[in-house]
Protein backbone atom coordinates (compact mmCIF):
# COMPACT_ATOMS: atom_id res chain seq x y z
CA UNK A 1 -9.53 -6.88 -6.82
CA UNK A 2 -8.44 -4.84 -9.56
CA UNK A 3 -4.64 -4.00 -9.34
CA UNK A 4 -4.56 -1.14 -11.66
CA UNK A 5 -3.39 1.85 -9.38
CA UNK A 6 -3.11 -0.43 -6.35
CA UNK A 7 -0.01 -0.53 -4.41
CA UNK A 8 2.05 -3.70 -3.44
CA UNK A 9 4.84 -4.46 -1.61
CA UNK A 10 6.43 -8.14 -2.62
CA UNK A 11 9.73 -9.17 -0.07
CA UNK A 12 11.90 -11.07 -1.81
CA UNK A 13 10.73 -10.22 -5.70
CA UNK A 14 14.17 -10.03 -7.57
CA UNK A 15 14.06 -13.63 -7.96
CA UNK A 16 11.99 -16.63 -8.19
CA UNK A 17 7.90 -16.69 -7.70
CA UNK A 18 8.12 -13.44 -6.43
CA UNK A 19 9.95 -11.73 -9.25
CA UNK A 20 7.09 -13.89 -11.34
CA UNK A 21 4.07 -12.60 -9.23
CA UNK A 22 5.87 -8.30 -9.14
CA UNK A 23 5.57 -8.80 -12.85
CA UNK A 24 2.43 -9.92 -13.76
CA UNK A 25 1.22 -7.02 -11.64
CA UNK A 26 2.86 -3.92 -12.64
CA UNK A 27 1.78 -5.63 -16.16
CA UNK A 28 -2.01 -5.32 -14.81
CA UNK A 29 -1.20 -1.24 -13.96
CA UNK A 30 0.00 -2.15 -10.27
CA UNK A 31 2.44 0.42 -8.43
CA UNK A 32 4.57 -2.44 -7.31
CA UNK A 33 7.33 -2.16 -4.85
CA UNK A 34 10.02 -4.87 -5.08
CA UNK A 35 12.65 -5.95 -2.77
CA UNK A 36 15.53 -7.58 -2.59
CA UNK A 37 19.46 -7.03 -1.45
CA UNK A 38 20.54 -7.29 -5.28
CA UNK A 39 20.37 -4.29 -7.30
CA UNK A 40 21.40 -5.74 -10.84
CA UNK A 41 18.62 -8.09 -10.47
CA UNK A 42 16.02 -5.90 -9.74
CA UNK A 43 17.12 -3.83 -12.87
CA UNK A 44 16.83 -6.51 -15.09
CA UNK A 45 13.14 -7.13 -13.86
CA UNK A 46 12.87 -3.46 -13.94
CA UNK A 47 13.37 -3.35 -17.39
CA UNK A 48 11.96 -6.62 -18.36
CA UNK A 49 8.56 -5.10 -17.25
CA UNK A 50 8.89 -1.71 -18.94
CA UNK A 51 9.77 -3.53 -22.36
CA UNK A 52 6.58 -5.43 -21.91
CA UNK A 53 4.44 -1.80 -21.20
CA UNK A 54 3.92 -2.28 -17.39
CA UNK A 55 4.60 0.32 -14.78
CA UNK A 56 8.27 0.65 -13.65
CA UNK A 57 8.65 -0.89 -10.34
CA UNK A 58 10.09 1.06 -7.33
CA UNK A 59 13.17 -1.08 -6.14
CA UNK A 60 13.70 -1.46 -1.67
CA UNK A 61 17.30 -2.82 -1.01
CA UNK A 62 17.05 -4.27 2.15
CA UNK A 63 18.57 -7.31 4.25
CA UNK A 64 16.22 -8.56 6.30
CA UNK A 65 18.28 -10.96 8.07
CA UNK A 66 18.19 -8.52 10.82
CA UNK A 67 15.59 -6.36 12.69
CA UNK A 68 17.31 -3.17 11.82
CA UNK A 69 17.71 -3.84 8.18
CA UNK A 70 13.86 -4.71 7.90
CA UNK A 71 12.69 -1.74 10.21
CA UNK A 72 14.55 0.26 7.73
CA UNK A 73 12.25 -0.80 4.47
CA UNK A 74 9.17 -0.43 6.78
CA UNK A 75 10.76 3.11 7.07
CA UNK A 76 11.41 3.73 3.59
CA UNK A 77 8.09 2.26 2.20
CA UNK A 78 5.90 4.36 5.07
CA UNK A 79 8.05 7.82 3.70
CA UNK A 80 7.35 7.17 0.37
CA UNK A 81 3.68 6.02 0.36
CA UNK A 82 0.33 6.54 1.88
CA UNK A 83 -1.01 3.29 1.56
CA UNK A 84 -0.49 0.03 0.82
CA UNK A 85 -3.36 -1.83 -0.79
CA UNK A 86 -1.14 -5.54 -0.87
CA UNK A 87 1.55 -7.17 1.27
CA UNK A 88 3.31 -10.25 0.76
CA UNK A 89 5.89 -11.34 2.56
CA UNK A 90 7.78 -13.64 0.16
CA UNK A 91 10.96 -13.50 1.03
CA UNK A 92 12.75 -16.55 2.46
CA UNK A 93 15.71 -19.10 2.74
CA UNK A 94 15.38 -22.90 1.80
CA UNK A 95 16.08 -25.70 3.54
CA UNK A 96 19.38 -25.83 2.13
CA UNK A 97 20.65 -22.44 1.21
CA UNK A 98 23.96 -21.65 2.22
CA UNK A 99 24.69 -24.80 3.66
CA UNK A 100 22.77 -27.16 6.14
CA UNK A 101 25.30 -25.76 9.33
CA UNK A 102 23.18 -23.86 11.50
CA UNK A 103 23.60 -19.58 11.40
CA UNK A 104 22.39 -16.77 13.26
CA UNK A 105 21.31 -13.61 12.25
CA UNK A 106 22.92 -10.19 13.28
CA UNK A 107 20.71 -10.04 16.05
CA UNK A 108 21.58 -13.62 17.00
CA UNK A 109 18.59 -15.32 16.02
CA UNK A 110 18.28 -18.98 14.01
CA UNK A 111 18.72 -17.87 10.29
CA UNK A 112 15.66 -19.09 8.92
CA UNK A 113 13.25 -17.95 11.88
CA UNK A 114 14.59 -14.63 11.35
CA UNK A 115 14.69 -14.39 7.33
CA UNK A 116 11.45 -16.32 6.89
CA UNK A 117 9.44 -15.34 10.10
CA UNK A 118 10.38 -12.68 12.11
CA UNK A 119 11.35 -10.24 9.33
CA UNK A 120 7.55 -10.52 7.92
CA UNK A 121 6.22 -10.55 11.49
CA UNK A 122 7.77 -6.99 11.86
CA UNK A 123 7.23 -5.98 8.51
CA UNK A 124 3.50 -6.61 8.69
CA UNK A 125 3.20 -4.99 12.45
CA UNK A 126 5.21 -1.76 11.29
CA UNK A 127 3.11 -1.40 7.61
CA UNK A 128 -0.22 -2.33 9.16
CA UNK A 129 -1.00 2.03 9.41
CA UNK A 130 -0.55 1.71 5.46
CA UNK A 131 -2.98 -1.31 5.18
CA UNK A 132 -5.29 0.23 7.23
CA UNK A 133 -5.48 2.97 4.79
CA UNK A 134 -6.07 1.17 1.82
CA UNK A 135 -8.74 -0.95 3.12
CA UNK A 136 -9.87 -3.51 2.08
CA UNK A 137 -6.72 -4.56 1.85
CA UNK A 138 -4.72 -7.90 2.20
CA UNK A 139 -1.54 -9.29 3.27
CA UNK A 140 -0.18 -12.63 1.87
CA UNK A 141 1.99 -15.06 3.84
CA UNK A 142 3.96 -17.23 1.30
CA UNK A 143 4.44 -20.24 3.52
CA UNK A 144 4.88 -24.07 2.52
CA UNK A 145 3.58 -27.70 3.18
CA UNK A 146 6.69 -28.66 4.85
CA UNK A 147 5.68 -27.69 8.83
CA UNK A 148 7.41 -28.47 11.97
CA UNK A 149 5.72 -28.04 15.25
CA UNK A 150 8.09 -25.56 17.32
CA UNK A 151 10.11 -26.65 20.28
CA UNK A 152 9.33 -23.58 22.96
CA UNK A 153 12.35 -24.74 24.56
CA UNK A 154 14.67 -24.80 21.94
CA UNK A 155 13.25 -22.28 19.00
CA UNK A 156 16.63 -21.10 18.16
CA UNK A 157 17.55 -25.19 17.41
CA UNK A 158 20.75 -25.50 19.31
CA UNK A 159 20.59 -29.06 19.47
CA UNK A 160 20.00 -30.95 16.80
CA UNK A 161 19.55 -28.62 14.62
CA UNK A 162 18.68 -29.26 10.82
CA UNK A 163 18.10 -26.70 7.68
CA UNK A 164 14.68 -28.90 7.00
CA UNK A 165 13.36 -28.65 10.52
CA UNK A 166 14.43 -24.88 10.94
CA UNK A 167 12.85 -24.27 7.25
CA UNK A 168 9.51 -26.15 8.58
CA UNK A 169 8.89 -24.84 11.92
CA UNK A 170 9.88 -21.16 10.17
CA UNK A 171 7.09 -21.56 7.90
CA UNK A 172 4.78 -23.14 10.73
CA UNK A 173 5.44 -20.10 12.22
CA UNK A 174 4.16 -17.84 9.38
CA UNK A 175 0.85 -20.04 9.55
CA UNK A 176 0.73 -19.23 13.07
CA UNK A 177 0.76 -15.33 13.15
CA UNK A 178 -1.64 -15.44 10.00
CA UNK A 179 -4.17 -16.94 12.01
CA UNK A 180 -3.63 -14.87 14.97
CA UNK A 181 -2.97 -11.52 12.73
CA UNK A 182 -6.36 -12.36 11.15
CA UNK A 183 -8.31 -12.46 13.96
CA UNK A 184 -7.05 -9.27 15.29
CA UNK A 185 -7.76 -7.18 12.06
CA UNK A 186 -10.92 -8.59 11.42
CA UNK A 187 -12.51 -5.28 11.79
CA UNK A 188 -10.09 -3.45 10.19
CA UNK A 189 -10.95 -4.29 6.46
CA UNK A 190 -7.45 -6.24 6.26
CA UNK A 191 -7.21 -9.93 5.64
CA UNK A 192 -4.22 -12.46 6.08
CA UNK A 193 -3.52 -15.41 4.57
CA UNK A 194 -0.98 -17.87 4.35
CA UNK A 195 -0.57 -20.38 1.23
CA UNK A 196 1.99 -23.19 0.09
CA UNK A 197 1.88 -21.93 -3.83
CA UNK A 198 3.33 -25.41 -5.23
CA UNK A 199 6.07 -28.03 -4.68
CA UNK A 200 9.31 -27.45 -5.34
CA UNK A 201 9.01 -24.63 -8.06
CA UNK A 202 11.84 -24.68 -10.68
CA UNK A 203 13.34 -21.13 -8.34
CA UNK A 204 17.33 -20.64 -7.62
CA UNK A 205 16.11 -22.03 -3.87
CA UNK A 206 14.84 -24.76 -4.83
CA UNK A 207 18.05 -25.67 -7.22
CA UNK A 208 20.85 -24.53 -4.69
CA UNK A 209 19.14 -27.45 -2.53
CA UNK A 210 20.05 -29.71 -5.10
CA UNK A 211 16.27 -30.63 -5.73
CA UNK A 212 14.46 -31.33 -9.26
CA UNK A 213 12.00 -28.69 -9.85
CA UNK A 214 8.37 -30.44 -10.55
CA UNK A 215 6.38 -27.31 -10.39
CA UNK A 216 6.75 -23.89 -12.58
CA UNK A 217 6.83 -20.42 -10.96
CA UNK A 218 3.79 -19.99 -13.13
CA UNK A 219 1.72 -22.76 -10.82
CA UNK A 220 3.00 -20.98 -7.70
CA UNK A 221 2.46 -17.57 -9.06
CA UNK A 222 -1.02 -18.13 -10.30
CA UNK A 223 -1.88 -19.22 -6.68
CA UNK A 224 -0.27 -15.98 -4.88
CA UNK A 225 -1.87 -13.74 -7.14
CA UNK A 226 -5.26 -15.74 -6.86
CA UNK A 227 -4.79 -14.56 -2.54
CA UNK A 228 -3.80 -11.46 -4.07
CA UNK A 229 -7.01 -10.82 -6.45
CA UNK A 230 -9.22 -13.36 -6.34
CA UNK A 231 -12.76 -12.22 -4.95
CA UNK A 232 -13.54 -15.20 -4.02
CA UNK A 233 -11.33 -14.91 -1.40
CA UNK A 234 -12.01 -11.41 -0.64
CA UNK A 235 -13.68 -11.97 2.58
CA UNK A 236 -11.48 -15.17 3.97
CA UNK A 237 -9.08 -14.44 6.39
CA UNK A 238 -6.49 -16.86 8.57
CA UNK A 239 -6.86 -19.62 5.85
CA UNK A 240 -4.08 -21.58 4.54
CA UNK A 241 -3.89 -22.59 1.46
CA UNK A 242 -2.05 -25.54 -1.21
CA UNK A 243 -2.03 -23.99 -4.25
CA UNK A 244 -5.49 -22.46 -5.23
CA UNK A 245 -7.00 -24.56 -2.38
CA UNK A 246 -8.23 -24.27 1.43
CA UNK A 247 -6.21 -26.57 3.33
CA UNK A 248 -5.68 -27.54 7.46
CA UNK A 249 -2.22 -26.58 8.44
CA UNK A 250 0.17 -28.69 10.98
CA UNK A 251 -1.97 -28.90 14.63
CA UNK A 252 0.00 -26.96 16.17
CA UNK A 253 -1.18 -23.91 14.01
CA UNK A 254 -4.84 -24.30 16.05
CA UNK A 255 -3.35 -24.37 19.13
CA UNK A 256 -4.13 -21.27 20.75
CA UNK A 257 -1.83 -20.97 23.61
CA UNK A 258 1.21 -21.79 21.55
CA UNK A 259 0.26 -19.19 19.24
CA UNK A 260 -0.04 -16.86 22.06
CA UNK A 261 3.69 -17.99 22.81
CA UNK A 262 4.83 -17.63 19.70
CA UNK A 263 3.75 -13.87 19.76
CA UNK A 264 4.87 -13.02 22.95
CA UNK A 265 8.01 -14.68 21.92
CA UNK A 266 8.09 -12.77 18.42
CA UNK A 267 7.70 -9.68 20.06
CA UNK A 268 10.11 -9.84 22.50
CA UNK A 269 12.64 -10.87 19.42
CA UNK A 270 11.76 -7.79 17.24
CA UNK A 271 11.83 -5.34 19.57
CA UNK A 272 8.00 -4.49 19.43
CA UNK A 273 7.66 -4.40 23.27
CA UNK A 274 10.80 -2.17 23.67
């Protein structure tokens, strides 16, 4: 795909592989819409990439730690635009961010499920009118290795709860709703994906949980923007990836009826059946 004159929206690109991956593309002529909740950050990457002769960003200030706060961008980014030709939901919390103690969101929900899940889940549900209209058009789910099958009884992790295993099942989650998201676009010219883009990338996540970086954002950027590009992958759809490879996600990803759980679930938690 070329990306000159395409639209993207990157969650969570102040920072990190994400503020990496906004760059290169508004470098290659992409209208790029980046988000995050800090606005001196996204200024500096604002002007970073006008200094280098790309296209000047359009900053979304957003928390999506809660449904309202993400239904909100989807808001904003539907007023402003027509279509979106690229979304990926980057955005996230490690394993160790803010502390291992369990928190809930604003609406109550686990922290992580709701940062690193539920917020894209929505996202991707409310935008999909956008996607539609850029067709063909993709959306990227920037998940990880590190899976943990979900507990249906206990997805919030009220008992014994760790930042790891909410982190993992989180992004086991992502993998989940790619698969099932895929399958029920697969007409519509839009394909989903879900990658792990490289271990432990030298990012302020990976650093605040006091882990040694061994990859560069520039290993787990080149693999994002090869989902994001790369026609060989133009037709794949509900794939996960390591890195710039195919890959078989945790088991629980094929199961079919705990996927159709998990969305049932997922939509009862963002509101979508209300």
């Amino acid at each position: 795909m070329k990306m000159n004159g395409k639209t993207v929206l990157i969650t969570g690109s102040t920072d990190g592989v994400g503020r990496y991956v906004a760059r290169r593309l508004a470098e290659a002529g992409a209208k790029v819409l980046i988000h995050g909740r800090d606005a001196a950050r996204a200024k500096a990457l604002t002007d970073e990439i006008v200094k280098t002769g790309g296209v000047a960003p359009t900053f979304y200030q957003a928390d999506l730690s809660s449904m309202s706060g993400t239904r909100a961008l989807a808001e904003s980014v539907m007023r402003d635009h027509q279509r979106l030709d690229v979304f990926v939901s980057n955005a996230g919390i490690g394993s160790q961010n803010d502390g291992p103690q369990r928190q809930v969101s604003a609406d109550g929900h686990e922290l992580r499920f709701a940062v690193n899940y539920l917020s894209g889940f929505l996202l991707a549900h409310l935008l999909l009118p956008l996607l539609k209209a850029a067709a063909p058009s993709r959306i990227v789910n920037v998940a990880s290795l590190g899976q943990h099958p979900i507990d249906f009884d206990d997805v919030m992790i009220t008992e014994g709860y760790s930042g790891s295993r909410a982190y993992a099942q989180s992004k086991l989650a992502q993998i989940m709703f790619t698969i099932d998201l895929a399958d029920e676009l697969k007409s519509a010219g839009v394909t989903v994906n879900a990658l792990h883009p490289a271990t432990y990338m030298n990012t302020t996540m990976v650093r605040a949980g006091g882990i040694t970086p061994i990859s560069t954002v520039e290993q787990g950027g080149a693999a994002i923007l090869h989902l994001i590009e790369g026609n060989d992958v133009a037709d794949k759809s509900g794939r996960f990836f390591n890195g710039m490879n195919e890959a078989r996600a945790n088991p629980q990803a094929y199961d079919a009826d705990a996927r159709r759980h998990l969305r049932a679930l997922s939509l009862e938690l963002t509101g979508r059946l209300l």
